[in-house]
C-alpha atoms as a PDB file:
ATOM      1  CA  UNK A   1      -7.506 -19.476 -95.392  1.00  0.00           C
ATOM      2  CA  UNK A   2      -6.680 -22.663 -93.547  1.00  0.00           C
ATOM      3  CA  UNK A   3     -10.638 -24.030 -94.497  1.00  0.00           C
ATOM      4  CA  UNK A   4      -9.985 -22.875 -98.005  1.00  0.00           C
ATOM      5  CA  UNK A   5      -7.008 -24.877 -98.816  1.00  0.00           C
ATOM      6  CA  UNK A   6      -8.516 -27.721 -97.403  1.00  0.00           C
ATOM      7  CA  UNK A   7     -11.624 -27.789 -99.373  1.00  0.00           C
ATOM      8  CA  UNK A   8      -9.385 -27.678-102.471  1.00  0.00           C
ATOM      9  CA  UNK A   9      -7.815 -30.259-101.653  1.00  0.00           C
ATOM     10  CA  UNK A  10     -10.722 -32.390-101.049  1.00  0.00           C
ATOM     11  CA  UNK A  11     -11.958 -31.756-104.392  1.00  0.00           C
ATOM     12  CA  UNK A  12      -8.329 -32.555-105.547  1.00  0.00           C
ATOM     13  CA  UNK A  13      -8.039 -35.997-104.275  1.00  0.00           C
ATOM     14  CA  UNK A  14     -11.335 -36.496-105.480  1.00  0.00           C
ATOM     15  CA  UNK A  15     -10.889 -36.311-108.896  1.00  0.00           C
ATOM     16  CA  UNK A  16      -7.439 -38.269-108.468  1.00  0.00           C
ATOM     17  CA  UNK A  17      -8.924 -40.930-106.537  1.00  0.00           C
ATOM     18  CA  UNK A  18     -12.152 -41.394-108.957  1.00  0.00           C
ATOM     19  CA  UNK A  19      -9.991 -40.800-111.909  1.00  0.00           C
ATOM     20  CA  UNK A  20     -11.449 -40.468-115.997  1.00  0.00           C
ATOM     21  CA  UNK A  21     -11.810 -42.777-118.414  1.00  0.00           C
ATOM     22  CA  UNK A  22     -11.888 -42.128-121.947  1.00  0.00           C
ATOM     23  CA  UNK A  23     -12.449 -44.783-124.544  1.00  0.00           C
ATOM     24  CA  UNK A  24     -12.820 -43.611-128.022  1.00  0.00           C
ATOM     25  CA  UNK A  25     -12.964 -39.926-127.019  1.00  0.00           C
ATOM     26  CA  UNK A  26     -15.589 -40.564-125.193  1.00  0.00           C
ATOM     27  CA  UNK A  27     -15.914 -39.694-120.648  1.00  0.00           C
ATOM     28  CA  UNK A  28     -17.535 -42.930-119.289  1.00  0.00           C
ATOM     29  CA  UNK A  29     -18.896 -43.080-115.864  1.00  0.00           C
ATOM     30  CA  UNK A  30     -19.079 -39.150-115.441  1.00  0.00           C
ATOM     31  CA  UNK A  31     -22.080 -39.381-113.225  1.00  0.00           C
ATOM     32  CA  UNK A  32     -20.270 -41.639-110.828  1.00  0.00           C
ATOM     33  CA  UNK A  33     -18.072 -38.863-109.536  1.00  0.00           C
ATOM     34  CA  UNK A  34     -20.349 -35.961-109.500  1.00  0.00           C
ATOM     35  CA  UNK A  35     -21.580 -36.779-105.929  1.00  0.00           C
ATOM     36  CA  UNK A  36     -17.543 -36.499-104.825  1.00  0.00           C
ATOM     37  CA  UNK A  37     -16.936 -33.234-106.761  1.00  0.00           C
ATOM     38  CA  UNK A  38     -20.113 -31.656-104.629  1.00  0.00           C
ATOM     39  CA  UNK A  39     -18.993 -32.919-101.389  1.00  0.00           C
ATOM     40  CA  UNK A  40     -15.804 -31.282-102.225  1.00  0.00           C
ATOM     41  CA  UNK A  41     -17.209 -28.209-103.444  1.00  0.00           C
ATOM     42  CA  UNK A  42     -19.245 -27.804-100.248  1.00  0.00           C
ATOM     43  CA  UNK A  43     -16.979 -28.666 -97.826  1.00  0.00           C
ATOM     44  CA  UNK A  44     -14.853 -25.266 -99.561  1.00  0.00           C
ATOM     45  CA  UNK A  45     -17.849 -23.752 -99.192  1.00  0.00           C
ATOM     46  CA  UNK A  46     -18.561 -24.120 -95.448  1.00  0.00           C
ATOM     47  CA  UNK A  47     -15.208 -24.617 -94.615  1.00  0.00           C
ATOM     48  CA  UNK A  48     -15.316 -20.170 -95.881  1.00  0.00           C
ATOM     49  CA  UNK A  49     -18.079 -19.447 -94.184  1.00  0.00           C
ATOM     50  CA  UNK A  50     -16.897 -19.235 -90.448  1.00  0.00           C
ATOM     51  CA  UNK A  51     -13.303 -18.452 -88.152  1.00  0.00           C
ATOM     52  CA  UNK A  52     -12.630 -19.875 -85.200  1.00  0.00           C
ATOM     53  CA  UNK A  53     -10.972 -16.775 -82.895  1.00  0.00           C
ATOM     54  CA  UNK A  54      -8.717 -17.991 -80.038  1.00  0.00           C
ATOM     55  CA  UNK A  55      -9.121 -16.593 -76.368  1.00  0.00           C
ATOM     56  CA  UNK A  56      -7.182 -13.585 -76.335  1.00  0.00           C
ATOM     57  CA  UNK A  57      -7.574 -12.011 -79.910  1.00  0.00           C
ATOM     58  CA  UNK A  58     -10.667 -10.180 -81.370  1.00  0.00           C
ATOM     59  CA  UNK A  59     -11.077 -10.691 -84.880  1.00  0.00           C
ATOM     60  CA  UNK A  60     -11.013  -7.840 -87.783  1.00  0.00           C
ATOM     61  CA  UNK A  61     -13.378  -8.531 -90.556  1.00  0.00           C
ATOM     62  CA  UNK A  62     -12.344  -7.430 -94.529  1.00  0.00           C
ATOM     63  CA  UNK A  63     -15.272  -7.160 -97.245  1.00  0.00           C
ATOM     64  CA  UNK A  64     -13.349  -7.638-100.415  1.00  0.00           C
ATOM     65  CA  UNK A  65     -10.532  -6.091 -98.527  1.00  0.00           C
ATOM     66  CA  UNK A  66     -11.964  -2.967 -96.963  1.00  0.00           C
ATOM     67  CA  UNK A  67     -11.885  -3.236 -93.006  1.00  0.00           C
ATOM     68  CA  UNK A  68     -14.955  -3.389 -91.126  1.00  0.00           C
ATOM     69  CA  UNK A  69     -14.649  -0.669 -88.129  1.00  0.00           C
ATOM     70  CA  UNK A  70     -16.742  -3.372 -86.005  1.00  0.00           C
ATOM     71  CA  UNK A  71     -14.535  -6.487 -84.313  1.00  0.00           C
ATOM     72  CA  UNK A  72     -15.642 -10.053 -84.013  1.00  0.00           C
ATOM     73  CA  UNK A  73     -14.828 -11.200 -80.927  1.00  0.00           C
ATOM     74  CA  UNK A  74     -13.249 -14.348 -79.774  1.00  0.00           C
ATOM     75  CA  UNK A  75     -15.213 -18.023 -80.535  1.00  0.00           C
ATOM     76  CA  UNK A  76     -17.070 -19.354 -83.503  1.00  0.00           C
ATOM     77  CA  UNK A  77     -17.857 -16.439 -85.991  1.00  0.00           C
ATOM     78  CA  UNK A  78     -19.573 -16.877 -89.484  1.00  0.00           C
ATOM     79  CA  UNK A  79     -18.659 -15.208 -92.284  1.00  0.00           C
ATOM     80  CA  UNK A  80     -20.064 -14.428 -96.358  1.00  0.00           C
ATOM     81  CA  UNK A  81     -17.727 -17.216 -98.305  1.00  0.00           C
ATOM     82  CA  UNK A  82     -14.884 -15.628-100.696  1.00  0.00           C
ATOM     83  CA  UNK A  83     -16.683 -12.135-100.049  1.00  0.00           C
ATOM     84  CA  UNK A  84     -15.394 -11.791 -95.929  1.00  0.00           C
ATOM     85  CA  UNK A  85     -12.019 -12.310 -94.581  1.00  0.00           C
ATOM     86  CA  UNK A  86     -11.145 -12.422 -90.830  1.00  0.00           C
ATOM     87  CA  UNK A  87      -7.728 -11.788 -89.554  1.00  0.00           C
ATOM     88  CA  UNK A  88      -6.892 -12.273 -85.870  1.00  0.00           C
ATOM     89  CA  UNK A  89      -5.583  -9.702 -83.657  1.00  0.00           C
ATOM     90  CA  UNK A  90      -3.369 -10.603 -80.533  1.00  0.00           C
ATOM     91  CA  UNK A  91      -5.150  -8.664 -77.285  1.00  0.00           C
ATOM     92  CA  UNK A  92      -3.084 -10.770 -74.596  1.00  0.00           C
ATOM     93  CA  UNK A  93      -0.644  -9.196 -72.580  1.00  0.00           C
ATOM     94  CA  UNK A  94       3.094  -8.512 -74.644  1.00  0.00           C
ATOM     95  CA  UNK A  95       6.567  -8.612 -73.555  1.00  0.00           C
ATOM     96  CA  UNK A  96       9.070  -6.218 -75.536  1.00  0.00           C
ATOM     97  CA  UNK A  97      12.548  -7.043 -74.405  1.00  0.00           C
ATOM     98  CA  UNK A  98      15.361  -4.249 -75.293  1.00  0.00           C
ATOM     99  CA  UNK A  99      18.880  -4.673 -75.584  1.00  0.00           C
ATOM    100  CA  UNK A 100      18.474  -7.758 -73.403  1.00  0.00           C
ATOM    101  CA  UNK A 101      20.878 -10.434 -75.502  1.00  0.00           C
ATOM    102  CA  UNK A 102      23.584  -7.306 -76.669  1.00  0.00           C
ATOM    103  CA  UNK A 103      26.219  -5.363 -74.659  1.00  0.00           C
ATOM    104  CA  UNK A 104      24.402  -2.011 -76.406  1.00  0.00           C
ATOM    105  CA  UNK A 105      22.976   0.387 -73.389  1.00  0.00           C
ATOM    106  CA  UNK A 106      20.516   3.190 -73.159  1.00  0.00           C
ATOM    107  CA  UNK A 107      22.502   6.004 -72.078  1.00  0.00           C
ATOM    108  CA  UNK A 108      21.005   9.464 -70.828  1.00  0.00           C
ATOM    109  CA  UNK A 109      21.812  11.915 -68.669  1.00  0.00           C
ATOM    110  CA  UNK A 110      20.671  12.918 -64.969  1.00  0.00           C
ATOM    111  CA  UNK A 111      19.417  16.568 -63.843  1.00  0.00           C
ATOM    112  CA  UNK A 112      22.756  17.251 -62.793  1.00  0.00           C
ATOM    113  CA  UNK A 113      24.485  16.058 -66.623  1.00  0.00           C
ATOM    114  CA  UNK A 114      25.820  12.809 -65.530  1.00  0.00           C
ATOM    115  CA  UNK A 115      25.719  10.203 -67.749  1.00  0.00           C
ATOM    116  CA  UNK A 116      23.523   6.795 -66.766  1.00  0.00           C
ATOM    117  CA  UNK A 117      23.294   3.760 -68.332  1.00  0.00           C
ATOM    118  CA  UNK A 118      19.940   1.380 -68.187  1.00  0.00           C
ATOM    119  CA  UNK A 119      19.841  -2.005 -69.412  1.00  0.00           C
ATOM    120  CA  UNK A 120      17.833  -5.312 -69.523  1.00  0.00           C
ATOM    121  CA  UNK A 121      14.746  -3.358 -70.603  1.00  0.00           C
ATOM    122  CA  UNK A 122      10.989  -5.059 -70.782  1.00  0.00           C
ATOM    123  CA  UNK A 123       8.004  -3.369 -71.624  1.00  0.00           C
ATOM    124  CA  UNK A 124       4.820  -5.175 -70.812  1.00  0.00           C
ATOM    125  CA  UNK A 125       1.581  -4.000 -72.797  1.00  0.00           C
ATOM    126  CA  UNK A 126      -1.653  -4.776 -74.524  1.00  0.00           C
ATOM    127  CA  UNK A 127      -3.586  -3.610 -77.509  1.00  0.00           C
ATOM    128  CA  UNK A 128      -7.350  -2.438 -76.483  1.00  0.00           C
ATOM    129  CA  UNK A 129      -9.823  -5.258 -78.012  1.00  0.00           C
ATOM    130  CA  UNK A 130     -11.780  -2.257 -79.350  1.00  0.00           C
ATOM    131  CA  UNK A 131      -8.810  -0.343 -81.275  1.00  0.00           C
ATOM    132  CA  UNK A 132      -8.641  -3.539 -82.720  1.00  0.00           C
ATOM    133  CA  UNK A 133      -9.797  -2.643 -86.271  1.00  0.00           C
ATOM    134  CA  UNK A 134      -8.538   0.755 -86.079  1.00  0.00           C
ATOM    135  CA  UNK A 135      -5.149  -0.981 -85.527  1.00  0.00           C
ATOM    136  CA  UNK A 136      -4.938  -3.351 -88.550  1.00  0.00           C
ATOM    137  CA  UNK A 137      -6.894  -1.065 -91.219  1.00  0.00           C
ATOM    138  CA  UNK A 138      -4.068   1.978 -90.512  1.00  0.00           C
ATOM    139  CA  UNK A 139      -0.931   0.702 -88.793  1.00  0.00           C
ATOM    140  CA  UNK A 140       1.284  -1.433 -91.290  1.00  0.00           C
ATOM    141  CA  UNK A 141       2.649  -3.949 -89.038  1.00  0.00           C
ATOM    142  CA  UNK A 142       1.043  -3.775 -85.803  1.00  0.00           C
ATOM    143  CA  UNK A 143       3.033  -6.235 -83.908  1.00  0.00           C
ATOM    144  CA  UNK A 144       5.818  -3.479 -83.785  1.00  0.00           C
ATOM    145  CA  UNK A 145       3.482  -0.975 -82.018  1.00  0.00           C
ATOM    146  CA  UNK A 146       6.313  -0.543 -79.644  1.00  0.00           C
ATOM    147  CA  UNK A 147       9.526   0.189 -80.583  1.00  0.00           C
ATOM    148  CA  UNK A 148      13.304   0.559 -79.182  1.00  0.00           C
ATOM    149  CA  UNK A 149      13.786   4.216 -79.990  1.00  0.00           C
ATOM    150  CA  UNK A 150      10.129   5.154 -78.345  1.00  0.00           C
ATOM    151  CA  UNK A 151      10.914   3.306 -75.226  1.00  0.00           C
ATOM    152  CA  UNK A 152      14.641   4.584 -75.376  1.00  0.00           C
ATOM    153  CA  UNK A 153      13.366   8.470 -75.921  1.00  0.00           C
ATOM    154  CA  UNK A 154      10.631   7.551 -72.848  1.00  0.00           C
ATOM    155  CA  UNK A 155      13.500   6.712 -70.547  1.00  0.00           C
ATOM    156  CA  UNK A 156      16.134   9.578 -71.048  1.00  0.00           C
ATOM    157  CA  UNK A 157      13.371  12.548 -70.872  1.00  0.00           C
ATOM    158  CA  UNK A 158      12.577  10.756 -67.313  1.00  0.00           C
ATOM    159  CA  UNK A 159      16.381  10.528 -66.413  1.00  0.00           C
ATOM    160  CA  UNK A 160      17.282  14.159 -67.239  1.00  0.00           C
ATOM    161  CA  UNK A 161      14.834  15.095 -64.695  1.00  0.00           C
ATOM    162  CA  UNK A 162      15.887  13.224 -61.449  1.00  0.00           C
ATOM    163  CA  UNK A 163      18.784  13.338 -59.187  1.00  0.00           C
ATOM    164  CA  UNK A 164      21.969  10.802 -59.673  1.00  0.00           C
ATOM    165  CA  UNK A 165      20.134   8.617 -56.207  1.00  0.00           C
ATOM    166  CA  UNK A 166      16.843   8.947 -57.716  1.00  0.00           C
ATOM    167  CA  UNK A 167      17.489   7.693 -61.661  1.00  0.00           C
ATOM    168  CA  UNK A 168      19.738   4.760 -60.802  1.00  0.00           C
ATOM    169  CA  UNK A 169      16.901   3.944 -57.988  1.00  0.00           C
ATOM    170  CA  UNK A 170      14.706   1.313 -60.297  1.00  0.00           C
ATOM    171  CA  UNK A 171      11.962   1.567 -58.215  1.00  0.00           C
ATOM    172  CA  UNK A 172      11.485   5.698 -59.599  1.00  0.00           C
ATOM    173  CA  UNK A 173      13.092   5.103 -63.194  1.00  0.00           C
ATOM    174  CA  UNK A 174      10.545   2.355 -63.547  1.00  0.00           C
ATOM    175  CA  UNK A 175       7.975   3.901 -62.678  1.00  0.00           C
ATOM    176  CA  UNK A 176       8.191   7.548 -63.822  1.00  0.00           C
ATOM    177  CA  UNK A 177       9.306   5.802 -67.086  1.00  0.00           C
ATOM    178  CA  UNK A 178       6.109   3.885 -67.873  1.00  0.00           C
ATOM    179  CA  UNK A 179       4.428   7.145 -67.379  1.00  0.00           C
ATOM    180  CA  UNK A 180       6.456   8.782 -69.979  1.00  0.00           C
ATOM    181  CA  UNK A 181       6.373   5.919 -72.202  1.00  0.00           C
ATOM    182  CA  UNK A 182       1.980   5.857 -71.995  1.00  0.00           C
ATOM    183  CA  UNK A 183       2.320   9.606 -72.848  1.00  0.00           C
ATOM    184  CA  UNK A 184       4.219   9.407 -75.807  1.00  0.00           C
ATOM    185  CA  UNK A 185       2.147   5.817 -77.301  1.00  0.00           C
ATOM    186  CA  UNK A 186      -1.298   7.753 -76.473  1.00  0.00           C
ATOM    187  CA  UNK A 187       0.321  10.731 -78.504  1.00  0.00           C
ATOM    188  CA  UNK A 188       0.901   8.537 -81.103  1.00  0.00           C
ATOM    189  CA  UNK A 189      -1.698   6.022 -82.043  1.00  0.00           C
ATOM    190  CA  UNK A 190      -4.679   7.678 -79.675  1.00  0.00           C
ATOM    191  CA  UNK A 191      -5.413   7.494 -76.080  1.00  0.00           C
ATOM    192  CA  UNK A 192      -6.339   3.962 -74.524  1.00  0.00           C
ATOM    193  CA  UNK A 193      -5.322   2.161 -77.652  1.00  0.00           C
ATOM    194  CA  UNK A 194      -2.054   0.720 -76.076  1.00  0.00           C
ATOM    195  CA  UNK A 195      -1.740   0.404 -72.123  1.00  0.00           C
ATOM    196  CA  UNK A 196       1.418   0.136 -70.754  1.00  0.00           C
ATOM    197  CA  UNK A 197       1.333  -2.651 -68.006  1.00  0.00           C
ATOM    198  CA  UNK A 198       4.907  -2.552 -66.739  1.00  0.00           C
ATOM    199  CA  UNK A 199       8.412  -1.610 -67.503  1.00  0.00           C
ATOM    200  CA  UNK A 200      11.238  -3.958 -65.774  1.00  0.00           C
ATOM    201  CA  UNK A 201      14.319  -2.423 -65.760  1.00  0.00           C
ATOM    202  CA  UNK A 202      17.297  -4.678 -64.871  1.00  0.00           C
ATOM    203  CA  UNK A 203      20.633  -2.530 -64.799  1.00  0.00           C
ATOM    204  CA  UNK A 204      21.187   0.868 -64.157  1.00  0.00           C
ATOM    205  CA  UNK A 205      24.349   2.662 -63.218  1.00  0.00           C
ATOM    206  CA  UNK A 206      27.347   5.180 -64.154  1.00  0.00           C
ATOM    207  CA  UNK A 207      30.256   5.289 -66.204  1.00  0.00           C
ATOM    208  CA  UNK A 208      33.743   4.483 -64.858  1.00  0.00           C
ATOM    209  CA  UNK A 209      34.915   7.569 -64.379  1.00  0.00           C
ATOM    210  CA  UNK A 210      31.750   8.713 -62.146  1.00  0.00           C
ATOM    211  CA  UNK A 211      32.340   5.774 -60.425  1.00  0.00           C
ATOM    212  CA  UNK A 212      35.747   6.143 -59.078  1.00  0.00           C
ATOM    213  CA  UNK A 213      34.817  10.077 -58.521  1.00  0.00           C
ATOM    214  CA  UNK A 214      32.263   8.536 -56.276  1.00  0.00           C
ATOM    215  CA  UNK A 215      34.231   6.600 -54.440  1.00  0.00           C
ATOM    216  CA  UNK A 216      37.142   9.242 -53.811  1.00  0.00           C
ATOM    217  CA  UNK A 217      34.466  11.293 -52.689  1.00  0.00           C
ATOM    218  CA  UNK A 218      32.855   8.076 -50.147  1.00  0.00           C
ATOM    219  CA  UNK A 219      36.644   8.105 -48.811  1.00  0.00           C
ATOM    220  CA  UNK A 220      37.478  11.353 -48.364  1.00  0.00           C
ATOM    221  CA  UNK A 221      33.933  11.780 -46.814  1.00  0.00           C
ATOM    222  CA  UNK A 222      34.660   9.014 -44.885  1.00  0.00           C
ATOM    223  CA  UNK A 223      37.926  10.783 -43.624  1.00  0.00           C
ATOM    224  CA  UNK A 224      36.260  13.977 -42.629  1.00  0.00           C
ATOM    225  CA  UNK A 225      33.772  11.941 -40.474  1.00  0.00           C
ATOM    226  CA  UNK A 226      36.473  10.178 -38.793  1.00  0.00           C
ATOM    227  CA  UNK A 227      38.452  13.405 -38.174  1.00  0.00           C
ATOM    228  CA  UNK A 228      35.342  15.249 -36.667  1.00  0.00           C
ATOM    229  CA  UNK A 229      35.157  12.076 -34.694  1.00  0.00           C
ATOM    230  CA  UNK A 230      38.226  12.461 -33.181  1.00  0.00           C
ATOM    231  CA  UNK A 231      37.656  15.868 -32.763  1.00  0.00           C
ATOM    232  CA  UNK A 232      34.316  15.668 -30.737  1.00  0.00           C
ATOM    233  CA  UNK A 233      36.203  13.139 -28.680  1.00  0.00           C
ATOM    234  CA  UNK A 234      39.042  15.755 -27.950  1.00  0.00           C
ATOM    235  CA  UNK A 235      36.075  18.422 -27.362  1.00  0.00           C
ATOM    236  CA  UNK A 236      34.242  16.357 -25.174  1.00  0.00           C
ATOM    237  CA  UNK A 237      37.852  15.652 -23.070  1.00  0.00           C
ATOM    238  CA  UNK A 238      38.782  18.682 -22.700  1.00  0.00           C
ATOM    239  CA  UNK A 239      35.562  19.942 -21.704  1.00  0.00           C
ATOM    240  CA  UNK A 240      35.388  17.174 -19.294  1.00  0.00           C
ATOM    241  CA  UNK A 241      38.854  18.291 -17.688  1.00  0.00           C
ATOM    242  CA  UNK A 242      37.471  21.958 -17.458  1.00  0.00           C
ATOM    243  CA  UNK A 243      34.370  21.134 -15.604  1.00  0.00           C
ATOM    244  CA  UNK A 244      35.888  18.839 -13.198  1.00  0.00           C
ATOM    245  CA  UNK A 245      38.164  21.601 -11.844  1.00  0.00           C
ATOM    246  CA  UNK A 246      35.431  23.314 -11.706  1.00  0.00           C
ATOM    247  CA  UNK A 247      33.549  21.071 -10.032  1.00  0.00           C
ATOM    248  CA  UNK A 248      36.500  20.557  -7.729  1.00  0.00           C
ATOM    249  CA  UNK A 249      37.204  25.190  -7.135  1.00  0.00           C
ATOM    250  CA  UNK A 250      33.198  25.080  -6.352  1.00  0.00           C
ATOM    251  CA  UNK A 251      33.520  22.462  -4.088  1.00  0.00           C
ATOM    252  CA  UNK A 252      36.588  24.132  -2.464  1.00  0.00           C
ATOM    253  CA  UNK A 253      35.196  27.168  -2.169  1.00  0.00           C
ATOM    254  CA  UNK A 254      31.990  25.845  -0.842  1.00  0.00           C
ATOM    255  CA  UNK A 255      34.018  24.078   1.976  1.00  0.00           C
ATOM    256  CA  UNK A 256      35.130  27.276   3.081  1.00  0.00           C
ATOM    257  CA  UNK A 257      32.182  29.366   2.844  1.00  0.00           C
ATOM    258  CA  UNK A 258      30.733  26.451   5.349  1.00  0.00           C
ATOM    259  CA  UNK A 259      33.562  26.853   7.611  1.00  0.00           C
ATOM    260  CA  UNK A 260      33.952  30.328   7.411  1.00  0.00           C
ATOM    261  CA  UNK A 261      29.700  29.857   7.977  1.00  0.00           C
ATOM    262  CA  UNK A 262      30.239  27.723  11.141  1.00  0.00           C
ATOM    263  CA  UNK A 263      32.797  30.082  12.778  1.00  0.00           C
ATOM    264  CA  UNK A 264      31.165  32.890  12.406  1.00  0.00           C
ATOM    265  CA  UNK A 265      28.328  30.898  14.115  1.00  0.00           C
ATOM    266  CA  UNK A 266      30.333  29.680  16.649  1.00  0.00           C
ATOM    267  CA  UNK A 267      31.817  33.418  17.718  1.00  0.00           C
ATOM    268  CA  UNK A 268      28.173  34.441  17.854  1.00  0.00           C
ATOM    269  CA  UNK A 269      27.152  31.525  20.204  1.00  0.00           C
ATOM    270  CA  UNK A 270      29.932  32.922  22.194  1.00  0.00           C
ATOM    271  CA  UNK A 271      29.475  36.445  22.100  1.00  0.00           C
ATOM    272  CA  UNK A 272      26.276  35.502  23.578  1.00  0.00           C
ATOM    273  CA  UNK A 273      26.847  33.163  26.210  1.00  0.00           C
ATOM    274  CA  UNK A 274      30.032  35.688  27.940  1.00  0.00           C
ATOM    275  CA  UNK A 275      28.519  37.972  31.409  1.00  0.00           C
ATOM    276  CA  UNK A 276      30.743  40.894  32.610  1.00  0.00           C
ATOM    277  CA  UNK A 277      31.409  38.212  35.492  1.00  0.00           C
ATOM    278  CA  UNK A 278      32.489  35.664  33.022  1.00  0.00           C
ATOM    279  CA  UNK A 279      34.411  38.271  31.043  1.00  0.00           C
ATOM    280  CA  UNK A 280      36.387  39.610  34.340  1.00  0.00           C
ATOM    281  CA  UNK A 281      37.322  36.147  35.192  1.00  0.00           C
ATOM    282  CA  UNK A 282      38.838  35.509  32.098  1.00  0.00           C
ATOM    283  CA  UNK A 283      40.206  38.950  32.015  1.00  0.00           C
ATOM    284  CA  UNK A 284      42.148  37.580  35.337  1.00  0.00           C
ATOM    285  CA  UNK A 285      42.833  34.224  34.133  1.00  0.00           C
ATOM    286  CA  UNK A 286      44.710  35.953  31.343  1.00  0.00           C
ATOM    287  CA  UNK A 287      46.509  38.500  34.044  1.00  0.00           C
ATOM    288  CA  UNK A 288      50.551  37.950  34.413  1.00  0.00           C
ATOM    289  CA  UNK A 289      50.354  39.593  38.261  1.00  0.00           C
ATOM    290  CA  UNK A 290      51.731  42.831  36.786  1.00  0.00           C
ATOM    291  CA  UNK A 291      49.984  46.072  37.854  1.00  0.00           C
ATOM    292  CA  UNK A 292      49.215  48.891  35.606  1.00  0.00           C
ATOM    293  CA  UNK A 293      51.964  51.650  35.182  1.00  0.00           C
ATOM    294  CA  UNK A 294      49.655  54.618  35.002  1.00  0.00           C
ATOM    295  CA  UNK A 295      46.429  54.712  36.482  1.00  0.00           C
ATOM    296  CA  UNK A 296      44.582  57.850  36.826  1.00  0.00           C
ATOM    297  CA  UNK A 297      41.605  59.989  37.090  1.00  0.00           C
ATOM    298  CA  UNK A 298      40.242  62.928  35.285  1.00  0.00           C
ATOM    299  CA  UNK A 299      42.938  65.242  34.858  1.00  0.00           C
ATOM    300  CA  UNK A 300      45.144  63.534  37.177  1.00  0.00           C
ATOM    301  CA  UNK A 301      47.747  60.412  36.340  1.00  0.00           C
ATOM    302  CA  UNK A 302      49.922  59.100  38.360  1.00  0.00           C
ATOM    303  CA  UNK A 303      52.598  56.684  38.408  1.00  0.00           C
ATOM    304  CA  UNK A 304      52.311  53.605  40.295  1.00  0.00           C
ATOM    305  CA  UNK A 305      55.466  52.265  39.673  1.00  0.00           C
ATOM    306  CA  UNK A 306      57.112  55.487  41.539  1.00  0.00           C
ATOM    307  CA  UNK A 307      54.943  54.902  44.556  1.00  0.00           C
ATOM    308  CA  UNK A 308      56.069  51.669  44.911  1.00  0.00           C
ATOM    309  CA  UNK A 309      59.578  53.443  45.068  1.00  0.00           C
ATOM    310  CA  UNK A 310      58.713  56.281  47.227  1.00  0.00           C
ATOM    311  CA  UNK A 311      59.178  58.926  44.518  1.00  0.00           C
ATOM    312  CA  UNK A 312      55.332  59.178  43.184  1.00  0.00           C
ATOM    313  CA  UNK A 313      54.136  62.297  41.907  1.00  0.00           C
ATOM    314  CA  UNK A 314      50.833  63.481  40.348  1.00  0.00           C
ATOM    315  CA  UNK A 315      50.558  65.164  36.556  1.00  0.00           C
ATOM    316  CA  UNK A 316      48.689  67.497  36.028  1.00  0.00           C
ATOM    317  CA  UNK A 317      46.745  66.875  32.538  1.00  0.00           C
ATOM    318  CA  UNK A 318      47.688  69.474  30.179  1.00  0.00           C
ATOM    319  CA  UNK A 319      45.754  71.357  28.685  1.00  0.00           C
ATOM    320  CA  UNK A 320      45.285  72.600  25.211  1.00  0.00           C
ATOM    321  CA  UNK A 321      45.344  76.097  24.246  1.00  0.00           C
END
């Protein structure tokens, strides 16, 4: 269109520039400006008859406004003057920013119905260099492939089924999002036309009122932690107290059992060393120098203690009938 417009107006300021003269009616010096109106008419001409396509578009080509299924790709490109048109689709890589310069948020819900709020949303993504045609001859404005409520509807089906940890975690939302997202766009225009590079997601988080819920749960959490604590530590204390006496009846009772041990085998080492000889000596080392009262015999007893009077007598055993 651009080579067009210029050929026109080369033709244009041709005919300005040479002007007409007319004297009596008549054109003078026609033939002296017929070598300017060609140059201008073929400069129109060839200026039609090729595009220039930048790095990073393909080219769609329209026959009298029909759109040729096959893509010119990019560089110099000819064309069939005022019969073929060539309009440039952008193949680079696109950013889509959502909600990024407004206070409005995506909300959705988590797998256990808690509301979650995402924000700062980018959606990198290109348009296939061969869906190229397909893309201009049937979508109506094709730079708004992508749009808010398809990402938005992408993102809360992937929320509603994680955890609250898992969809505020950006490193899963992102993800599992873009997944969701490529689904939906190969759904809707045919698979590989669009590919879905990246989606950034700045923000995410609860509402208020989860948030202090949270927290009184953190604290009260923390509380029970700090009471089983101190209750391990009064545990542990008293089970400390209970094995040291044992400790300390084991060892007591073990002291005995040794002496008791080394007594015993003391009375045997003696046992063993007394003779009848060593025995009777003690037996009269122990003696007071009292005699016996009774001594006796058999059947017969008698008193020593009366013989030592004068008076002793023997007694007869009796015996049992």
């Amino acid at each position: 269109m651009l080579n067009i417009i210029l050929g026109m107006l080369v033709i244009i300021v041709t005919v300005v520039v040479g002007g007409w003269k007319f004297e009596v009616g008549e054109l003078i010096h026609i033939r002296r400006y017929i070598p300017f109106i060609c140059f201008g008419l073929g400069f129109l001409i060839l200026s039609a008859s090729f595009t220039i396509i930048p790095t990073g578009y393909t080219g769609v080509k329209k026959i009298f406004g029909q759109v040729n299924e096959r893509t010119a790709q990019n560089g110099f490109n000819w064309q069939i003057p005022f019969v073929e048109s060539i309009e440039q689709v952008n193949n680079k890589q696109q950013d889509l920013s959502i909600n990024k310069d407004t206070e409005s948020y995506i909300w959705g819900e988590t797998a256990n119905r808690t509301r979650v709020y995402y924000d700062g949303i980018t959606v990198s993504y290109i348009i296939n260099k061969e869906k190229s045609a397909w893309i201009y001859a049937n979508i109506s404005n094709y730079p708004d492939l992508i749009t808010e409520s398809i990402v938005s509807s992408a993102i809360k089906n992937t929320s509603k089924q994680l955890s609250d940890e898992k969809a505020t975690n950006r490193g899963i939302i992102e993800s599992l999002s873009m997944d969701s997202l490529q689904k939906s766009l190969d759904e809707k225009y045919g698979a590989e036309t669009i590919t879905v590079v990246k989606i950034n997601i700045l923000d995410a988080g609860f509402d208020e009122e989860y948030r202090q819920a949270v927290a009184e749960k953190q604290q009260a959490q923390l509380a029970y932690e700090q009471q089983q604590i101190e209750n391990k530590k009064s545990i542990e204390q008293a089970e400390a107290k209970a094995q040291a006496k044992i400790k300390k009846a084991e060892g007591e009772a073990e002291a005995k059992k040794i002496s008791a041990q080394a007594e015993a085998e003391a009375n045997e080492t003696l046992s063993k060393s007394l003779s009848e000889d060593i025995f009777n000596q003690r037996m009269i080392e122990k003696w007071d120098g009292e005699l016996p009262k009774v001594m006796g015999e058999g059947q017969a007893l008698f008193d020593i203690g009366s013989l030592q009077s004068g008076t002793a007598k023997a007694e007869p055993e009796k015996k049992e009938e």
